[in-house]
C-alpha atoms as a PDB file:
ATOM      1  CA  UNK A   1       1.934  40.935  13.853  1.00  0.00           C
ATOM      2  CA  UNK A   2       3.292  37.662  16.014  1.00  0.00           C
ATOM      3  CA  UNK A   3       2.229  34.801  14.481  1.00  0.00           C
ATOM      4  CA  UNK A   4      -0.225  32.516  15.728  1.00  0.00           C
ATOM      5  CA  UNK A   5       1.859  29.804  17.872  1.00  0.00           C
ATOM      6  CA  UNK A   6      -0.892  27.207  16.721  1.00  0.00           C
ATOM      7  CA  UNK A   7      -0.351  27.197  13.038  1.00  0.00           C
ATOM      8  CA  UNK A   8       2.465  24.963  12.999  1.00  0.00           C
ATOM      9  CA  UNK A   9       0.199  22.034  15.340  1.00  0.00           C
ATOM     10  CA  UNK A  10      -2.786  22.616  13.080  1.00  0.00           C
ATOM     11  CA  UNK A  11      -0.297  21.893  10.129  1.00  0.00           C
ATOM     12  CA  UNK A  12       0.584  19.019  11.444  1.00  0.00           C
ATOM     13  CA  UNK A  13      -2.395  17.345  12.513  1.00  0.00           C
ATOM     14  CA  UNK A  14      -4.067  18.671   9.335  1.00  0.00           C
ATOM     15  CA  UNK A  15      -0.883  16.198   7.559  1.00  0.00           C
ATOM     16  CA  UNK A  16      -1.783  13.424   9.931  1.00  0.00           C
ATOM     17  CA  UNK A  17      -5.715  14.089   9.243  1.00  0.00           C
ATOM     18  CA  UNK A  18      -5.056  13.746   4.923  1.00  0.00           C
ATOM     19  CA  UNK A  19      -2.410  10.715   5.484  1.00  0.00           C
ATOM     20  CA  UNK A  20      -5.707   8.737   7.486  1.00  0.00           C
ATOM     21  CA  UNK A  21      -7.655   9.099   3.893  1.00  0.00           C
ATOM     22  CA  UNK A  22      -5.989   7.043   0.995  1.00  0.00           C
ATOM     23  CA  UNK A  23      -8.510   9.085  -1.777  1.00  0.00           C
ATOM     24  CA  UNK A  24      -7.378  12.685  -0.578  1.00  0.00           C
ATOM     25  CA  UNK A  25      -3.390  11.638  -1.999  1.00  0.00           C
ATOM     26  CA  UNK A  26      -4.653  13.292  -5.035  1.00  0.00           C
ATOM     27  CA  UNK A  27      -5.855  16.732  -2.986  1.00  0.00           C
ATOM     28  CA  UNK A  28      -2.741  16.500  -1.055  1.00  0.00           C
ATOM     29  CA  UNK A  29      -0.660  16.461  -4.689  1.00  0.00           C
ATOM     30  CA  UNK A  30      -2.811  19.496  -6.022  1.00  0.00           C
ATOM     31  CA  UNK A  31      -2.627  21.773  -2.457  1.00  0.00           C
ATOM     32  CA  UNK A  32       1.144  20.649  -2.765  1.00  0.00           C
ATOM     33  CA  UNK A  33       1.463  21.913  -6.254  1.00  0.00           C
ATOM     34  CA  UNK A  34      -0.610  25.743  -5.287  1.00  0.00           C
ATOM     35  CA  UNK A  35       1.270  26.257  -2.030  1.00  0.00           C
ATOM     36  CA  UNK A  36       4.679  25.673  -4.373  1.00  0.00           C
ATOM     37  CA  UNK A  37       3.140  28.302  -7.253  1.00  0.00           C
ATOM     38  CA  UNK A  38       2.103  30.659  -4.335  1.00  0.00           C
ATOM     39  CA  UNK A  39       5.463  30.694  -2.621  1.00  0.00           C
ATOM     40  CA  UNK A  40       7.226  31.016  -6.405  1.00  0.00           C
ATOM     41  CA  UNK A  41       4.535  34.387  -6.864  1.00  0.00           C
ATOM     42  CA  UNK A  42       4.771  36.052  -3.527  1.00  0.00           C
ATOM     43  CA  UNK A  43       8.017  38.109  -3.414  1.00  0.00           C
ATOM     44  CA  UNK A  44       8.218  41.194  -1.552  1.00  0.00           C
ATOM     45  CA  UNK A  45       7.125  42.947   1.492  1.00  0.00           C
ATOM     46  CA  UNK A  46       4.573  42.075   3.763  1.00  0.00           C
ATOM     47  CA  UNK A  47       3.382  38.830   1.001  1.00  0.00           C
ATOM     48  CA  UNK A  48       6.868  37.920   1.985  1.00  0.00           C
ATOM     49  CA  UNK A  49       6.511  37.396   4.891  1.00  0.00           C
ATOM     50  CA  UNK A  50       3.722  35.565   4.488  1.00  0.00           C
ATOM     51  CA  UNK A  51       5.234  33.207   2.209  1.00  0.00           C
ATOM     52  CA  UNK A  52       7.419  32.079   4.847  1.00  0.00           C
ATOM     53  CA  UNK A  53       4.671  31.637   7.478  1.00  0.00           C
ATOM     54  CA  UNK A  54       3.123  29.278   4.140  1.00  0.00           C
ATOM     55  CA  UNK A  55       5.952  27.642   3.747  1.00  0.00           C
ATOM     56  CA  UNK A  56       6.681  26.772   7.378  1.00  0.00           C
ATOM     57  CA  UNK A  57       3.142  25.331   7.943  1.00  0.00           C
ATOM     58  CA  UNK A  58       3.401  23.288   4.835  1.00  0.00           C
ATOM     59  CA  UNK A  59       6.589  22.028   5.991  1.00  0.00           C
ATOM     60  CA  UNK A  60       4.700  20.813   9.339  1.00  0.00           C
ATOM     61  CA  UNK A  61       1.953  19.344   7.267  1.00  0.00           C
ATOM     62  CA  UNK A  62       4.118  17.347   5.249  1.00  0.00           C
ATOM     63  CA  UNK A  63       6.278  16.055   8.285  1.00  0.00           C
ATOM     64  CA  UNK A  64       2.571  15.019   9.752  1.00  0.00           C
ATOM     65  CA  UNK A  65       1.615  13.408   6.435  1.00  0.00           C
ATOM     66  CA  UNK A  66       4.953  11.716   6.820  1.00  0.00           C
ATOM     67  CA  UNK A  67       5.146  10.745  10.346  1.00  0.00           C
ATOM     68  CA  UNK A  68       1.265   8.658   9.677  1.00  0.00           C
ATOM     69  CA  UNK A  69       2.880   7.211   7.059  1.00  0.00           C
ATOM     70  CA  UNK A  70       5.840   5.583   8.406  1.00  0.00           C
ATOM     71  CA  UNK A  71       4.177   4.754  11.407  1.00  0.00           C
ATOM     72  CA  UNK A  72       0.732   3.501   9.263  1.00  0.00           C
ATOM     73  CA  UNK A  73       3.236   1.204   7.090  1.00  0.00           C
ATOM     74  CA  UNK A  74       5.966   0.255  10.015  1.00  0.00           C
ATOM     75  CA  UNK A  75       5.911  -4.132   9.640  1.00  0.00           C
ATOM     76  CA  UNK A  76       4.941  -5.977  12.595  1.00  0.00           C
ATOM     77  CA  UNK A  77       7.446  -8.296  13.758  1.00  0.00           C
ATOM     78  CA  UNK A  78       4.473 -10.661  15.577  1.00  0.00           C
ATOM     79  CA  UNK A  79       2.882 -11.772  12.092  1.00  0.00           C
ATOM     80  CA  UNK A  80       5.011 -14.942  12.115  1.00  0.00           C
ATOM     81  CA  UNK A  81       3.536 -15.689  15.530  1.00  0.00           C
ATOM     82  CA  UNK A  82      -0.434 -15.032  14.892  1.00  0.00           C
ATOM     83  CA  UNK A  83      -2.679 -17.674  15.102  1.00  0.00           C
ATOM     84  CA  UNK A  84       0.246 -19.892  16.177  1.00  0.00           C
ATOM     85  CA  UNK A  85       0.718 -21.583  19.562  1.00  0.00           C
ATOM     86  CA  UNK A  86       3.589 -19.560  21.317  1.00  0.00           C
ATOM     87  CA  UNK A  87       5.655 -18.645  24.317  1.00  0.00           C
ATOM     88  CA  UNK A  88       6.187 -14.859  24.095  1.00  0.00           C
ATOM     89  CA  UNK A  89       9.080 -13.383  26.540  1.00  0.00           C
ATOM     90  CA  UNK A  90       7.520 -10.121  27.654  1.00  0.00           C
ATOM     91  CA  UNK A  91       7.742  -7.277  29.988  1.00  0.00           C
ATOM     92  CA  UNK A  92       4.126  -6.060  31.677  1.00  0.00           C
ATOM     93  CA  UNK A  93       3.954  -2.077  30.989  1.00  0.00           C
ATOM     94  CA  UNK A  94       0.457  -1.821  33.041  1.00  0.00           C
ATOM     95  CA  UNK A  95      -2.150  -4.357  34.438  1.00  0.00           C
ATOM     96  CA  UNK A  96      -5.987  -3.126  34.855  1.00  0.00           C
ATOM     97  CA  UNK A  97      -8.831  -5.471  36.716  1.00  0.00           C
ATOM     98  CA  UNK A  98     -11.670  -5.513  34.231  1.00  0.00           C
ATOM     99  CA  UNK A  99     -13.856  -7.531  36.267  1.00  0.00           C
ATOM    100  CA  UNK A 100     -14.195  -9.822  38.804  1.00  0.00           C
ATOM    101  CA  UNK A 101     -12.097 -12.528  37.057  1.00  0.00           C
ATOM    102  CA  UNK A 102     -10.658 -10.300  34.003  1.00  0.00           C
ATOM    103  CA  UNK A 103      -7.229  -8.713  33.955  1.00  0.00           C
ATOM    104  CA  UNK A 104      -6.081  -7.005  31.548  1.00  0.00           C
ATOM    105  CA  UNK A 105      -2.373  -6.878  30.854  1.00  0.00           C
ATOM    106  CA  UNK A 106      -0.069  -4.622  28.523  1.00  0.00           C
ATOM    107  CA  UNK A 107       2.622  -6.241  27.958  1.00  0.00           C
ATOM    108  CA  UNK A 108       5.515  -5.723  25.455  1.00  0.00           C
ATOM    109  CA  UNK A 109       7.408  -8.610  23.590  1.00  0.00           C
ATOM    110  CA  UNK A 110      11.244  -8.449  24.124  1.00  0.00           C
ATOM    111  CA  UNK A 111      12.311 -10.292  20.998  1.00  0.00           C
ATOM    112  CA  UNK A 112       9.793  -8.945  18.644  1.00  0.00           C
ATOM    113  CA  UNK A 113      10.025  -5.331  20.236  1.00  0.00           C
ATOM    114  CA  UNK A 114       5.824  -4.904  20.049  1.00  0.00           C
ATOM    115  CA  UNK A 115       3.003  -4.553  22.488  1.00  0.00           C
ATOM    116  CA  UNK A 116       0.387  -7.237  23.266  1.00  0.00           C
ATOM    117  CA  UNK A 117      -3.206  -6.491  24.837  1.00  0.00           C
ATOM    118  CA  UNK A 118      -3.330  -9.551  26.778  1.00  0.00           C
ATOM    119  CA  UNK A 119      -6.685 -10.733  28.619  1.00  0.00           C
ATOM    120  CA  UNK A 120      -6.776 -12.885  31.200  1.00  0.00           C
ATOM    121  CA  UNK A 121      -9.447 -14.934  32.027  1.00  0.00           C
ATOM    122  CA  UNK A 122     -10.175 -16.984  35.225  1.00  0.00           C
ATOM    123  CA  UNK A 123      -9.126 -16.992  39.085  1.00  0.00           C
ATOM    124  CA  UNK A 124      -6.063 -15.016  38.916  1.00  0.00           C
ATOM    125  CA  UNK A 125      -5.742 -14.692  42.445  1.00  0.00           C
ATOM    126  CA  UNK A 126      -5.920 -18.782  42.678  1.00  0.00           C
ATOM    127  CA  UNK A 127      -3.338 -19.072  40.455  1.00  0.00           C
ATOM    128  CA  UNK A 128      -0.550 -17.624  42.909  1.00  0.00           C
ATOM    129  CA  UNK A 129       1.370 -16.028  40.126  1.00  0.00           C
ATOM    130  CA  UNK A 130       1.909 -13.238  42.165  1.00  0.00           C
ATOM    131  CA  UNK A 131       0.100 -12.138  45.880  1.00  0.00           C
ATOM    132  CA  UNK A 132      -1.226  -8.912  44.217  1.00  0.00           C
ATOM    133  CA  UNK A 133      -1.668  -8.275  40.635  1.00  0.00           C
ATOM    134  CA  UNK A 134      -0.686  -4.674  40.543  1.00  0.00           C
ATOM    135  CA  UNK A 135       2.779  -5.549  41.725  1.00  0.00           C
ATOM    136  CA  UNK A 136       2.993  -7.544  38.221  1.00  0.00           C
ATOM    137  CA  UNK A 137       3.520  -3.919  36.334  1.00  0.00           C
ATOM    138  CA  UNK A 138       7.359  -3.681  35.392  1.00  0.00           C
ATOM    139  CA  UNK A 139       8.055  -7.413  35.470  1.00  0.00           C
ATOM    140  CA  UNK A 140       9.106  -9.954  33.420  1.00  0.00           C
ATOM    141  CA  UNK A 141       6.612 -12.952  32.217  1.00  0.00           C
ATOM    142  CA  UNK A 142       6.332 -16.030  30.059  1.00  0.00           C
ATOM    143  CA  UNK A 143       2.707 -15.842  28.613  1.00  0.00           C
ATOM    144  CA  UNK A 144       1.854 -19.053  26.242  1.00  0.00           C
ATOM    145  CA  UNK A 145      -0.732 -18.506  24.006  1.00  0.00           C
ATOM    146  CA  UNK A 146      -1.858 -17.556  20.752  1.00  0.00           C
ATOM    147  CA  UNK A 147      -0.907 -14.300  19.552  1.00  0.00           C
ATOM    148  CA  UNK A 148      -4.430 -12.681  17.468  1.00  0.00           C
ATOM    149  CA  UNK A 149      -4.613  -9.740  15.049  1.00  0.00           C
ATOM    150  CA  UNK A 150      -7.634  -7.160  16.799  1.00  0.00           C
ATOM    151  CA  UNK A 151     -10.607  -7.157  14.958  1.00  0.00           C
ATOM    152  CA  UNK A 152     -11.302  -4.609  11.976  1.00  0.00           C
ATOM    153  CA  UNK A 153     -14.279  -2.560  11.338  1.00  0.00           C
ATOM    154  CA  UNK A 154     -16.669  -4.490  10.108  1.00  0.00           C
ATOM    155  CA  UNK A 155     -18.837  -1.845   8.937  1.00  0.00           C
ATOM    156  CA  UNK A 156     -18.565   1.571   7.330  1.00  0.00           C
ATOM    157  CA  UNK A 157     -18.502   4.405  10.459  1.00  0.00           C
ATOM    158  CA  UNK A 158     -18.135   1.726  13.073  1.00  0.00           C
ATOM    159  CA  UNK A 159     -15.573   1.249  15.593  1.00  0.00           C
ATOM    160  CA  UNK A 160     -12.480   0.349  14.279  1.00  0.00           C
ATOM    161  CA  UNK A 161     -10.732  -1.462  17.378  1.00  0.00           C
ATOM    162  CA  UNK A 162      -7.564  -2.943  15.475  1.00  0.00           C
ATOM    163  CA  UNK A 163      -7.254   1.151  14.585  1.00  0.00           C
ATOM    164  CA  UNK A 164      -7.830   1.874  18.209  1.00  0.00           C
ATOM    165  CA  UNK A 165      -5.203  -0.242  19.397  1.00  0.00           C
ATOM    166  CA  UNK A 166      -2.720   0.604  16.769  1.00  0.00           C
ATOM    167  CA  UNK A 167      -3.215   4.191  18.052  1.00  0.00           C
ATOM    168  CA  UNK A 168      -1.988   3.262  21.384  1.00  0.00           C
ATOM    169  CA  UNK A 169       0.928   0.927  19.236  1.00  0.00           C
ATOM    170  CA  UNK A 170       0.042  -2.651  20.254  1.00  0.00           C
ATOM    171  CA  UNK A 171       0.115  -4.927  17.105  1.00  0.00           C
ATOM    172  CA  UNK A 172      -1.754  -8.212  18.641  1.00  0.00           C
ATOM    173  CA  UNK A 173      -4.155  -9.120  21.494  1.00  0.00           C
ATOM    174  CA  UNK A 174      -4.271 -12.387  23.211  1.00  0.00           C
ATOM    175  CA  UNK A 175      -7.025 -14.183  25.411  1.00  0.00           C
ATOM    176  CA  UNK A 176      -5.439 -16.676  28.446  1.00  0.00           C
ATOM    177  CA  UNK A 177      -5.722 -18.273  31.604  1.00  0.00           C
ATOM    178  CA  UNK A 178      -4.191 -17.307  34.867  1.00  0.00           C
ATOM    179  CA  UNK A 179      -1.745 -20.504  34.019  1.00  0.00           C
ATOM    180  CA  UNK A 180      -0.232 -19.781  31.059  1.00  0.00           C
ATOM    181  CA  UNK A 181       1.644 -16.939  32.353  1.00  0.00           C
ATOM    182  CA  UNK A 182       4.678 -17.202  34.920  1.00  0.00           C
ATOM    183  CA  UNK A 183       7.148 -15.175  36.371  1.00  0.00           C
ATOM    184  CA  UNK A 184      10.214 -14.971  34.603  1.00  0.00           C
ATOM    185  CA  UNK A 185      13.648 -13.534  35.457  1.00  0.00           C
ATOM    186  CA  UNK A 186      14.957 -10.012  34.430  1.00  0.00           C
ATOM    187  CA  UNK A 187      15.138  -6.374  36.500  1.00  0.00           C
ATOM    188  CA  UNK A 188      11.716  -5.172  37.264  1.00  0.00           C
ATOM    189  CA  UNK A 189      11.325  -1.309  36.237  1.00  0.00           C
ATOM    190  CA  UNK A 190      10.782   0.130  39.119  1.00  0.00           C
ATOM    191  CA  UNK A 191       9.134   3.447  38.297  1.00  0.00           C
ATOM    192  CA  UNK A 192       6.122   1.266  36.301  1.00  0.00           C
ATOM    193  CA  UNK A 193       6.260  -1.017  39.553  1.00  0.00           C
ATOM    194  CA  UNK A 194       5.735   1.670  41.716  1.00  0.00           C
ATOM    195  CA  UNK A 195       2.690   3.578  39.602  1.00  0.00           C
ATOM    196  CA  UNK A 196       0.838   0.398  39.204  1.00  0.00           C
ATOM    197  CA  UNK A 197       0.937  -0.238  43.080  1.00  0.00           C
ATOM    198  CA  UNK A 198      -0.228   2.774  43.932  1.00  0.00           C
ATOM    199  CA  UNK A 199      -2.709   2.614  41.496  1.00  0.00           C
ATOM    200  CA  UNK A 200      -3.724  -1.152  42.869  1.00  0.00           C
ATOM    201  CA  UNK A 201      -3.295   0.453  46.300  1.00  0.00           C
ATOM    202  CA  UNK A 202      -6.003   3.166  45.507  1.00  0.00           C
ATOM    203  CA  UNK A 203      -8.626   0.654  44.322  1.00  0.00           C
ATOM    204  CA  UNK A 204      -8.645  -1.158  46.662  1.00  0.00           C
ATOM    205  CA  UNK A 205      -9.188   1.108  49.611  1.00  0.00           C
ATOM    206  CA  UNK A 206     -11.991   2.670  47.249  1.00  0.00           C
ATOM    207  CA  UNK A 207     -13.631  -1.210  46.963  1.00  0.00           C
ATOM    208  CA  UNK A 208     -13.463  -0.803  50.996  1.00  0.00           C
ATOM    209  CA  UNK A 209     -15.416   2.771  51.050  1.00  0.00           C
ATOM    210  CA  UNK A 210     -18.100   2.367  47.955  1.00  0.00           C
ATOM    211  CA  UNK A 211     -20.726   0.448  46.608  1.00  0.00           C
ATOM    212  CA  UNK A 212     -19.413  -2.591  44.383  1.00  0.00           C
ATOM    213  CA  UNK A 213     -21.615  -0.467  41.444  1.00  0.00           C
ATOM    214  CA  UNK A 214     -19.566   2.230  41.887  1.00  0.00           C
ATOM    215  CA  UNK A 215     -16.359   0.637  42.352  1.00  0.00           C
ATOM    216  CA  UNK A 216     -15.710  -0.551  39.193  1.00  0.00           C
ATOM    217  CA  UNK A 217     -16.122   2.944  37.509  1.00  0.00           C
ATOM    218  CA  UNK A 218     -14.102   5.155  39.983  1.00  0.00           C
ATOM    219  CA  UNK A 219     -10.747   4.062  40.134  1.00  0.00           C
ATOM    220  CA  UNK A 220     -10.161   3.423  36.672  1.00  0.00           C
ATOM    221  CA  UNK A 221     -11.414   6.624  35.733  1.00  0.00           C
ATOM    222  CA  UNK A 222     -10.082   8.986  38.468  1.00  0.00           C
ATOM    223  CA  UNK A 223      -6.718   7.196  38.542  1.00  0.00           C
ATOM    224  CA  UNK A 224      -6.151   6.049  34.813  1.00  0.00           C
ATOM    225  CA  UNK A 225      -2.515   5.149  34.391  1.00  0.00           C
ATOM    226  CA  UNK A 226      -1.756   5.431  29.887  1.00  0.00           C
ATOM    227  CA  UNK A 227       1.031   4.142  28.728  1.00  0.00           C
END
């Protein structure tokens, strides 16, 4: 009998699932301490092959219980800038227009090695930081601002959006105007460079063919660009 090539995933999201809950540790510790007595009983034949198809998944669902840990617990290197007035060295991994006068950056911080959700706020087209803002993804920028921790969950079963966002592993957001970021010099990434101006391309000759209703839906969802 083959076995089933989806054990080992389930195993390991099943890890990552019990590492999310602090109060299962003590399940974890007692299914820990059966799978160990079952793979001590189980000795022959078919059982023993069985035991080694047990002990494999419970090897993935360790390394998944593992991998959330290290990754739950791994220290920011922006805490020494939150809430502080900064200039943050960054390269832009993907820009998004949320709205007429909202773009929304990713950026990630050279020095401190983390991601930023940066929103920008204002005229950005005014601002001549660059003639298009898609051809901003891959570049190097000087943003000045202060770095924020996203908000928690304020209630029980609500969205968690500092969760969210740690998910997609940025560590801070940060609200601006068009001028308090500039250009700075470094290589651009050309491959991120490339995808974003497509992508910009794209919208825009949608904004040309639909409704402005529509417009703001369709590109974003029909040509989403994750990092």
């Amino acid at each position: 009998m083959r076995r089933p090539v989806c054990l080992p995933a389930v195993s390991f999201a099943a890890g990552i699932f019990f590492g999310f809950y602090p109060q299962l540790n003590k399940f974890i510790i007692i299914f820990s301490i059966c799978v160990i007595a079952l793979f001590l009983i189980v000795r022959h034949g078919k059982a023993y092959k069985f035991k080694r198809v047990l002990a494999g998944c419970f090897a993935f669902f360790i390394a998944g219980s593992s991998c959330f840990f290290f990754h739950d617990n791994k220290e920011n290197c922006l805490m020494p800038l939150i809430d502080k007035e900064t200039v943050i060295y960054a390269q832009v991994i993907s820009v998004q227009k949320k709205g007429e006068e909202h773009i929304q950056l990713v950026v990630k911080a050279v020095k401190e090695n983390e991601k930023i959700l940066v929103n920008i706020y204002g005229d950005f087209e005014a601002a001549v930081i660059i003639e298009r803002y898609g051809d901003l993804a891959g570049r190097y920028v000087e943003i000045s601002g202060k770095p924020e921790l996203p908000a928690e969950r304020r209630n029980p079963g609500t969205f968690d959006y500092r969760l969210h966002l740690k998910a997609k592993g940025i560590s801070a957001v940060m609200k601006i105007m068009p001028h308090d970021i500039a250009l700075a010099g470094g290589s651009v990434n050309v491959f991120i460079n490339a995808i974003s101006n497509i992508r910009y391309d794209f919208s825009q000759k949608v904004s040309q063919a639909m409704s402005p209703e529509s417009t703001g839906i369709f590109p974003e969802q029909s040509f989403k660009y994750y990092i």
